[in-house]
C-alpha atoms as a PDB file:
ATOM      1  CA  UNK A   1      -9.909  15.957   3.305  1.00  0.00           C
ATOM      2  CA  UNK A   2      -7.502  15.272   6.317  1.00  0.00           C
ATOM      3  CA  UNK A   3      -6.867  11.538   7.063  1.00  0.00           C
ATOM      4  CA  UNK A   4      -8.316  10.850  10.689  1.00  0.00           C
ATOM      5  CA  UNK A   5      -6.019   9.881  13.365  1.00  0.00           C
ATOM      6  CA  UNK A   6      -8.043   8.547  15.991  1.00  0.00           C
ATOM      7  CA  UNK A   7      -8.904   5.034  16.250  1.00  0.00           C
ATOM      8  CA  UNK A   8     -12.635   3.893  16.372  1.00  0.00           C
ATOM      9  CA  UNK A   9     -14.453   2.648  19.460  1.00  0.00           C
ATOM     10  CA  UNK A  10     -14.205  -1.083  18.093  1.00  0.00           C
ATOM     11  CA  UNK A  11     -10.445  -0.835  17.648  1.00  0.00           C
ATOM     12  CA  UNK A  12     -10.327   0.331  21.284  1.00  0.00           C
ATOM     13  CA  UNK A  13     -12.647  -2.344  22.699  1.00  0.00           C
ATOM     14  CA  UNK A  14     -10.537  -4.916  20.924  1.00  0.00           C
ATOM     15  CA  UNK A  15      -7.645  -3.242  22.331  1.00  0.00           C
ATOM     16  CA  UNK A  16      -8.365  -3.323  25.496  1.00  0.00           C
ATOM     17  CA  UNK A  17     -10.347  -7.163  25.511  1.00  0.00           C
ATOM     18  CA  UNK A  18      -8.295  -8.481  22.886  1.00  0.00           C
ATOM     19  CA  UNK A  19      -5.514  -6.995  22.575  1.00  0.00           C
ATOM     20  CA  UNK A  20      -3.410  -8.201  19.234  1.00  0.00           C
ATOM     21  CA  UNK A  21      -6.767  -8.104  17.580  1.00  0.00           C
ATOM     22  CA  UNK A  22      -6.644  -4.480  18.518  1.00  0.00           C
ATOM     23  CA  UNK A  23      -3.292  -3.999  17.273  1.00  0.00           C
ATOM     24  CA  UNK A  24      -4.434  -6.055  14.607  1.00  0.00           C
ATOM     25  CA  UNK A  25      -6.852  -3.410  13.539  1.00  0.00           C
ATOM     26  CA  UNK A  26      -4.975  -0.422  13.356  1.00  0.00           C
ATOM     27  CA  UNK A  27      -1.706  -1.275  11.856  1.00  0.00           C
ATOM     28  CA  UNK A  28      -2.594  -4.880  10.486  1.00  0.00           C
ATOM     29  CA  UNK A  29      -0.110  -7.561  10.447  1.00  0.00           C
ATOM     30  CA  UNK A  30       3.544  -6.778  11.148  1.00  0.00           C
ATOM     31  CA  UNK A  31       5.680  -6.044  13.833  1.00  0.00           C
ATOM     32  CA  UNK A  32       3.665  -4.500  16.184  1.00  0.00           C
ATOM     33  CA  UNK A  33       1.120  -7.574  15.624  1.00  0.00           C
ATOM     34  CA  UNK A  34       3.537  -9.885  16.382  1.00  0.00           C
ATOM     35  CA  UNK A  35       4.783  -8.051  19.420  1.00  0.00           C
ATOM     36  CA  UNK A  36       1.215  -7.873  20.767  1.00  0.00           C
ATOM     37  CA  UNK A  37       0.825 -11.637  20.256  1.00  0.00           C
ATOM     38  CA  UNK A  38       3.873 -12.210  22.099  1.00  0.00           C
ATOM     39  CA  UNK A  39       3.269  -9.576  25.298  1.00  0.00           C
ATOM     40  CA  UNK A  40      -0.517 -11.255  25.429  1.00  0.00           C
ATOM     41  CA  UNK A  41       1.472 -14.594  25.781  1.00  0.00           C
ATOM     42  CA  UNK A  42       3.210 -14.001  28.512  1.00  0.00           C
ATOM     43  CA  UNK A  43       0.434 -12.095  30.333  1.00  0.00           C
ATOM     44  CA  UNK A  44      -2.973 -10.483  29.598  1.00  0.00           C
ATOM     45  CA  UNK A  45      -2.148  -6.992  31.478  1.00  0.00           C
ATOM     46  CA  UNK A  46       1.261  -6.704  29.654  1.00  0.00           C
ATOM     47  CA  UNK A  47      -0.412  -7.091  26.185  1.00  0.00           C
ATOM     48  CA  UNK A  48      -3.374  -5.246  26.753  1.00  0.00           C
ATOM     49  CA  UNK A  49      -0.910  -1.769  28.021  1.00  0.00           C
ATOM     50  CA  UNK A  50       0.771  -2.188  24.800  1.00  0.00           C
ATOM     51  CA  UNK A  51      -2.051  -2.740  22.750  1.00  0.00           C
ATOM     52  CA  UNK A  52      -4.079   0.627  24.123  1.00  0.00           C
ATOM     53  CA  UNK A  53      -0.485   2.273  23.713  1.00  0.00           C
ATOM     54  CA  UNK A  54       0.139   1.574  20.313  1.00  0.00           C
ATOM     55  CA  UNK A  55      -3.285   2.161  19.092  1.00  0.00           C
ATOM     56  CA  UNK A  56      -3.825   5.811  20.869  1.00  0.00           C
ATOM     57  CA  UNK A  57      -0.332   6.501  19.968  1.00  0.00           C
ATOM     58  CA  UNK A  58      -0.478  10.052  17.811  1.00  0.00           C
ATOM     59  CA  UNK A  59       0.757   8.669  14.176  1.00  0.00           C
ATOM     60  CA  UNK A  60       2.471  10.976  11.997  1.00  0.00           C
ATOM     61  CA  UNK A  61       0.425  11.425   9.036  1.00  0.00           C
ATOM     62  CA  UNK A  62       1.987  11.352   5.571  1.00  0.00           C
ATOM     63  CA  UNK A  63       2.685  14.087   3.393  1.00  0.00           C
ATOM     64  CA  UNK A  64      -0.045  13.843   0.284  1.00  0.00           C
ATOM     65  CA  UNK A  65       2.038  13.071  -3.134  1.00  0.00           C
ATOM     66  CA  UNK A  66       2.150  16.161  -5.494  1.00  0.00           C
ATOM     67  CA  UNK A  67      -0.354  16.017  -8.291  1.00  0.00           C
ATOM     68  CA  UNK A  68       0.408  14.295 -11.194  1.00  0.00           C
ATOM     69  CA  UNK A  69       2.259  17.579 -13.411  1.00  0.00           C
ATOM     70  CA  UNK A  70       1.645  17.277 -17.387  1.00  0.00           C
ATOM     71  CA  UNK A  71       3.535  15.696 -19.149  1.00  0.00           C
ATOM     72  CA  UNK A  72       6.615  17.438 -20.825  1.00  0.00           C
ATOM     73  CA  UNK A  73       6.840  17.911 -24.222  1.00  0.00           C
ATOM     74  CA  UNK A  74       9.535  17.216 -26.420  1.00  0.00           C
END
């Protein structure tokens, strides 16, 4: 099963009408959070472009760990 990597439509609502709750959402709390918070601060517009850009943002998606091998004897 491939991990999705498109945000959902309430992540992109919030983005766009609340915008650290958006970032919020897709990354949790952290830097980009705390950026958002800030950029809303100091205007609504500026926080809301970086919200919708960090949230539909392509993410790299990481490589699955190997299965667990057997144990080796000894």
């Amino acid at each position: 099963m491939t991990p999705s990597r498109s945000p959902g439509f309430a992540t992109l609502l919030a983005a766009a009408l609340m915008p650290p709750l958006g970032v919020y959402r897709a990354f949790g709390p952290g830097r980009d959070f705390a950026i958002a918070c800030g950029m809303t601060l100091a205007g609504f517009l500026p926080g809301m472009g970086f919200a919708l850009i960090r949230v539909l943002a392509p993410r790299p998606v990481a490589a699955s760990a190997p299965a667990a091998a057997a144990p080796i004897p000894a």
